[in-house]
N, C-alpha and C. Protein backbone atom coordinates (compact mmCIF):
# COMPACT_ATOMS: atom_id res chain seq x y z
N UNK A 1 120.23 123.48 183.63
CA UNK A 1 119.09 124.36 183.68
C UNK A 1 118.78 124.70 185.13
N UNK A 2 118.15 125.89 185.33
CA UNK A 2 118.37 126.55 186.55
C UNK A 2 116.49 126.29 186.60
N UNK A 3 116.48 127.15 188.01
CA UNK A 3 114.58 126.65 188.53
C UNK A 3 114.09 127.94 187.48
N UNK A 4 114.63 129.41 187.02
CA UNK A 4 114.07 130.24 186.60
C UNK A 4 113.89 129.76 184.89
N UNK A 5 114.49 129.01 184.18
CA UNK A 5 114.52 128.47 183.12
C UNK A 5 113.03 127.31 183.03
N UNK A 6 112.87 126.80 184.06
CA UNK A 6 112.18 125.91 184.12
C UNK A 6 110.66 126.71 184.39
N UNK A 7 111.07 127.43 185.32
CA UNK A 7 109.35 128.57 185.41
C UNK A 7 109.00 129.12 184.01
N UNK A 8 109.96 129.67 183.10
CA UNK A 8 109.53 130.07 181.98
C UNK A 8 109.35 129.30 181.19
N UNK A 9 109.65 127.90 180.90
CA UNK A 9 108.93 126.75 180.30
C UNK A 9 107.54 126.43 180.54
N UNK A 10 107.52 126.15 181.94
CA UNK A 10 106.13 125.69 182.14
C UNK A 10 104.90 125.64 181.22
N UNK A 11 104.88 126.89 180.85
CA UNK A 11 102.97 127.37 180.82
C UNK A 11 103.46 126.81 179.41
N UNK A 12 104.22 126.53 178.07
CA UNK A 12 104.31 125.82 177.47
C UNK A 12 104.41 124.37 177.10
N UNK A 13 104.45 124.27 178.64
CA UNK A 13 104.58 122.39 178.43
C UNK A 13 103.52 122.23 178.98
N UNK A 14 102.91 122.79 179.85
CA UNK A 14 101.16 122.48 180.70
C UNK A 14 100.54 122.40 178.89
N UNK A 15 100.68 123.47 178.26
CA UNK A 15 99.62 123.82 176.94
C UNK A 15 100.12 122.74 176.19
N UNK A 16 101.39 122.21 176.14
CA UNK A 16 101.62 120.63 175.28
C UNK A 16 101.16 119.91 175.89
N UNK A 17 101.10 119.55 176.87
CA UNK A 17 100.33 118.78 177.87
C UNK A 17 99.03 118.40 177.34
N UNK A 18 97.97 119.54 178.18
CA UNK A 18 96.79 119.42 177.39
C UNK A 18 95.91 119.42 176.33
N UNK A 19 97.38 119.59 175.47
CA UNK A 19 96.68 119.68 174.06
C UNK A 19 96.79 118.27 173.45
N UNK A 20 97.80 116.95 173.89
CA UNK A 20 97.79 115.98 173.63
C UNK A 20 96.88 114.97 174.33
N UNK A 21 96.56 115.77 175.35
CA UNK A 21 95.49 115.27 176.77
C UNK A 21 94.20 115.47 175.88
N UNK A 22 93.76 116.46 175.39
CA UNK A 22 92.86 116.76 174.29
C UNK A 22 92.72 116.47 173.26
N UNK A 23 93.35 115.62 172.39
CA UNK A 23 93.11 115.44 171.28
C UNK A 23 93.73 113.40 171.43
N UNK A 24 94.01 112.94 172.38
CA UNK A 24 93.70 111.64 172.54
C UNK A 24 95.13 111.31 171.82
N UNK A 25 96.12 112.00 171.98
CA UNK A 25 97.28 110.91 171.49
C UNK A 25 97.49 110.38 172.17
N UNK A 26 97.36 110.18 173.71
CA UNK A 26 98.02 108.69 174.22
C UNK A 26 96.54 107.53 174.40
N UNK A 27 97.10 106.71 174.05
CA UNK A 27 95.93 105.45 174.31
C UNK A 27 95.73 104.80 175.82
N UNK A 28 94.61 104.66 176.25
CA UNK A 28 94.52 104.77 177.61
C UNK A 28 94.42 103.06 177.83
N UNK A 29 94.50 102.46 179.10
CA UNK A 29 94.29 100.92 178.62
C UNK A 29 93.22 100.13 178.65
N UNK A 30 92.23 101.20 178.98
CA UNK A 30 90.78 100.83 178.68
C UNK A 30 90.54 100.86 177.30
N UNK A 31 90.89 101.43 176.75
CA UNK A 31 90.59 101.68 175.39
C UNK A 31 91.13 100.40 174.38
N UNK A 32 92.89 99.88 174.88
CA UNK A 32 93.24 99.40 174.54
C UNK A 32 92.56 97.95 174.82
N UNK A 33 91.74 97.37 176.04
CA UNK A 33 90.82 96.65 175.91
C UNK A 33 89.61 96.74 175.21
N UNK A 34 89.44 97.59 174.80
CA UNK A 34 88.16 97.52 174.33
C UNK A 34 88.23 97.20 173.20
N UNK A 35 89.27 97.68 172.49
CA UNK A 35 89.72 97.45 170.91
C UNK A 35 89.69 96.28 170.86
N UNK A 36 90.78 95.53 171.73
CA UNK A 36 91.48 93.83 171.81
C UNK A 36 89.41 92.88 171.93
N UNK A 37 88.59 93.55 173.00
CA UNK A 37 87.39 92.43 172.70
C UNK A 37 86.99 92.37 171.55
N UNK A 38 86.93 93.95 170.48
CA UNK A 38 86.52 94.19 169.31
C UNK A 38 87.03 93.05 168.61
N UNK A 39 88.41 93.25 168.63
CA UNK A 39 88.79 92.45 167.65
C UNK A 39 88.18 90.83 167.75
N UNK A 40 88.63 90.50 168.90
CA UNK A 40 88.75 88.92 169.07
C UNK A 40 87.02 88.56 168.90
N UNK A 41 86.36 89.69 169.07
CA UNK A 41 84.79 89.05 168.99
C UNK A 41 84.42 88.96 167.16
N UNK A 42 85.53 89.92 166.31
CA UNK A 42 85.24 89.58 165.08
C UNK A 42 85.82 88.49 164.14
N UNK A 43 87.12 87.96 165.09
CA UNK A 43 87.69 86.97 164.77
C UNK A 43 86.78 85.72 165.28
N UNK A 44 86.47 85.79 166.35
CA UNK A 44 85.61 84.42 166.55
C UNK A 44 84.38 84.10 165.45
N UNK A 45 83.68 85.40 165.17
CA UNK A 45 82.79 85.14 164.51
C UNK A 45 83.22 84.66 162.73
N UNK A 46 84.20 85.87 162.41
CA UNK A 46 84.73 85.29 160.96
C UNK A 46 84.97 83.96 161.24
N UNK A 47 85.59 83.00 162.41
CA UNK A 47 86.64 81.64 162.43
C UNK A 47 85.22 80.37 162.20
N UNK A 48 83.85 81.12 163.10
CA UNK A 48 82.31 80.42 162.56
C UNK A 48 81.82 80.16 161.67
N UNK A 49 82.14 81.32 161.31
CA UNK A 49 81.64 81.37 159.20
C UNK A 49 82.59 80.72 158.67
N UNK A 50 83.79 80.73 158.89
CA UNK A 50 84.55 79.92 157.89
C UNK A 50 84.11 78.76 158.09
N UNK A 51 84.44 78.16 159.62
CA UNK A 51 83.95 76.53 159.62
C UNK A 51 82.86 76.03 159.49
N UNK A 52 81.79 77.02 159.01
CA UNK A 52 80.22 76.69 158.81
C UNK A 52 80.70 76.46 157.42
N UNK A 53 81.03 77.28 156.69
CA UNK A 53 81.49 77.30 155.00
C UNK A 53 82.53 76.30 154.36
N UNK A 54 83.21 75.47 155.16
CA UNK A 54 84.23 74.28 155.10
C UNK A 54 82.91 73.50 155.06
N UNK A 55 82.50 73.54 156.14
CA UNK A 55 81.51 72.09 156.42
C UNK A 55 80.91 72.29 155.25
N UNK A 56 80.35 73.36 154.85
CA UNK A 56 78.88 73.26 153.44
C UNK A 56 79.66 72.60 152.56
N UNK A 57 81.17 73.06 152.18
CA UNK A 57 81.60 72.96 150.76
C UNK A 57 82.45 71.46 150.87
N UNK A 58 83.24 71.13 151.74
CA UNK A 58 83.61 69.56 151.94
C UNK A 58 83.09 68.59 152.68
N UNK A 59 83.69 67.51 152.19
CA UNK A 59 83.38 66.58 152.98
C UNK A 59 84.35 66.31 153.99
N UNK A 60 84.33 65.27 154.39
CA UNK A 60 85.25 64.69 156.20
C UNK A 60 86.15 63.26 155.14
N UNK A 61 87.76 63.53 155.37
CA UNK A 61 88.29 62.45 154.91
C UNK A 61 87.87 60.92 154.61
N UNK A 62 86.86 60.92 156.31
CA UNK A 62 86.65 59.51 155.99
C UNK A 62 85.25 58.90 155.70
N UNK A 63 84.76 60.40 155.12
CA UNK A 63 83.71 59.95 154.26
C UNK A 63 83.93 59.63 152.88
N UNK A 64 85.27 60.35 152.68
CA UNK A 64 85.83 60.52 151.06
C UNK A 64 86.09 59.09 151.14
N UNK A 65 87.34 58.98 152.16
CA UNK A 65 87.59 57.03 151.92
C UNK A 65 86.61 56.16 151.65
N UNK A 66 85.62 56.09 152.59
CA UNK A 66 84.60 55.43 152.70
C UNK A 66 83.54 55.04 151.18
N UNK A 67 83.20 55.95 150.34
CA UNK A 67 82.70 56.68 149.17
C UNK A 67 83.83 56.09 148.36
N UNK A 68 84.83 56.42 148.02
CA UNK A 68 85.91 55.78 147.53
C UNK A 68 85.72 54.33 147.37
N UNK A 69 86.18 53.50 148.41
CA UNK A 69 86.19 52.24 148.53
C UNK A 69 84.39 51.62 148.02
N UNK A 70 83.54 51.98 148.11
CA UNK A 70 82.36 51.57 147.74
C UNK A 70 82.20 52.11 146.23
N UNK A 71 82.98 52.76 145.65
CA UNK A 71 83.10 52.79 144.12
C UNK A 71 83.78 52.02 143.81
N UNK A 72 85.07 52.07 144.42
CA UNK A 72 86.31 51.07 143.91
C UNK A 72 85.26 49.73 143.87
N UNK A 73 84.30 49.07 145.02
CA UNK A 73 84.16 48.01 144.65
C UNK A 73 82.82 47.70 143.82
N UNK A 74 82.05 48.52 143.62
CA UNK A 74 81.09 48.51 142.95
C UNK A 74 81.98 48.62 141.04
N UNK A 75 82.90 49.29 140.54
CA UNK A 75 83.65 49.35 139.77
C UNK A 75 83.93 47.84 139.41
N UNK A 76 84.53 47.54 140.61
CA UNK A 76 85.00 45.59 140.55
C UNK A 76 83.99 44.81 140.24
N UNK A 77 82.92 44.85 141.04
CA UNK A 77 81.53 44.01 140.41
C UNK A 77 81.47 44.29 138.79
N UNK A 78 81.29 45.48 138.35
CA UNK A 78 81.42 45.84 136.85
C UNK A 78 81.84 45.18 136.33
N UNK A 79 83.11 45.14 136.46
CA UNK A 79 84.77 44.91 135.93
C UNK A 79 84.38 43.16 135.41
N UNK A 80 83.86 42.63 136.44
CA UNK A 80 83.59 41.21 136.82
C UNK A 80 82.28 40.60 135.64
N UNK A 81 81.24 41.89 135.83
CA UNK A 81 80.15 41.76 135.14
C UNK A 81 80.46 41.39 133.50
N UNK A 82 81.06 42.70 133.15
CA UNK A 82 81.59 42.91 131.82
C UNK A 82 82.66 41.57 131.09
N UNK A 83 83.47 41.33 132.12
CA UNK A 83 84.09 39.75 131.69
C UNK A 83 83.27 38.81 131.31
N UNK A 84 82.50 38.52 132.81
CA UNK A 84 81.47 37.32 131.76
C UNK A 84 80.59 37.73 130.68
N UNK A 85 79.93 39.15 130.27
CA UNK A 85 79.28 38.86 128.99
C UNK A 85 80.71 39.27 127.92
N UNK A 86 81.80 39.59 128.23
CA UNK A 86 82.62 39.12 126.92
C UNK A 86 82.87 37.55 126.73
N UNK A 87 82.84 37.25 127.47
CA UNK A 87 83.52 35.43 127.43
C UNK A 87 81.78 35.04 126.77
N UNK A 88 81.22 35.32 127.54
CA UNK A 88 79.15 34.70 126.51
C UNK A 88 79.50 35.45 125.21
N UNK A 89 79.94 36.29 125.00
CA UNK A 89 79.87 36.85 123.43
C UNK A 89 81.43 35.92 122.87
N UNK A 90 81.91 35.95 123.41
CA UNK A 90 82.74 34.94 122.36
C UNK A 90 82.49 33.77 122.33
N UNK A 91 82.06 33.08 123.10
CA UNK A 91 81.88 31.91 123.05
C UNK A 91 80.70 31.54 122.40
N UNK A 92 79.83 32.58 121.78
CA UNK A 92 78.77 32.33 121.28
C UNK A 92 79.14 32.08 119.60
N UNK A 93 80.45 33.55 119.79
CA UNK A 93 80.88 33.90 118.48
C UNK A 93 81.17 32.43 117.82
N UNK A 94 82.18 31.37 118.66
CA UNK A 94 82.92 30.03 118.15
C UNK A 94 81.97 29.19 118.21
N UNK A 95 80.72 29.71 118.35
CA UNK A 95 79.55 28.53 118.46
C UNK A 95 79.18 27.37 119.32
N UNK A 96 80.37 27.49 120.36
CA UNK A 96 79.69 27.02 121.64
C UNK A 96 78.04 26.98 121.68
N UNK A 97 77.36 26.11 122.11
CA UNK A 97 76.26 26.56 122.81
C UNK A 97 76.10 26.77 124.33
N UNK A 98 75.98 27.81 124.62
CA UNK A 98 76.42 28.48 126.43
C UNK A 98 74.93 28.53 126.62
N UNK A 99 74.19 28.01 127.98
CA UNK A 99 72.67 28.43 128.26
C UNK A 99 73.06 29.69 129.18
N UNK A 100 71.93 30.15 129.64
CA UNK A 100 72.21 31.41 130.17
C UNK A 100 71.60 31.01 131.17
């Protein structure tokens, strides 16, 4: 292409030019920051609510253990309870006399 090819282009590529200059197809990198705080400020806040909404709805492992083990042994006291009034009920049954 010669310089006279290129003069008669011009005033068509200035008008592509500013017409993409005008209507915002290229993204500038302000913009592209501004988006990126958008985002990350709605991610922080959704990541709040979630861990506010974990905390409401569970508990912490080692409260579960903890809770656990104080059934398990309250269960055992039971367990323990229930033996001796079967052994007083049978032994009442064979006529033992058992005092209480």
């Amino acid at each position: 292409m010669d310089i006279h090819q290129l003069e008669s282009y011009a005033p068509y590529v200035v008008i592509l030019l500013m017409f993409l200059w005008q209507n915002n197809v290229f993204v500038r990198p302000e913009q592209l920051e501004k988006k990126h705080r958008e985002i990350n400020g709605e991610m922080d806040t959704k990541l709040r609510e979630l861990e506010d909404d974990m905390q409401a709805k569970y508990v912490e492992v080692n409260a579960y253990k903890e809770f656990q083990a104080h059934i398990y042994s309250k269960l055992d006291e039971v367990k323990e309870q229930n033996d001796e009034i079967k052994a007083l009920l049978m032994s009442r049954r064979r006529g033992d006399n058992v005092q209480i």
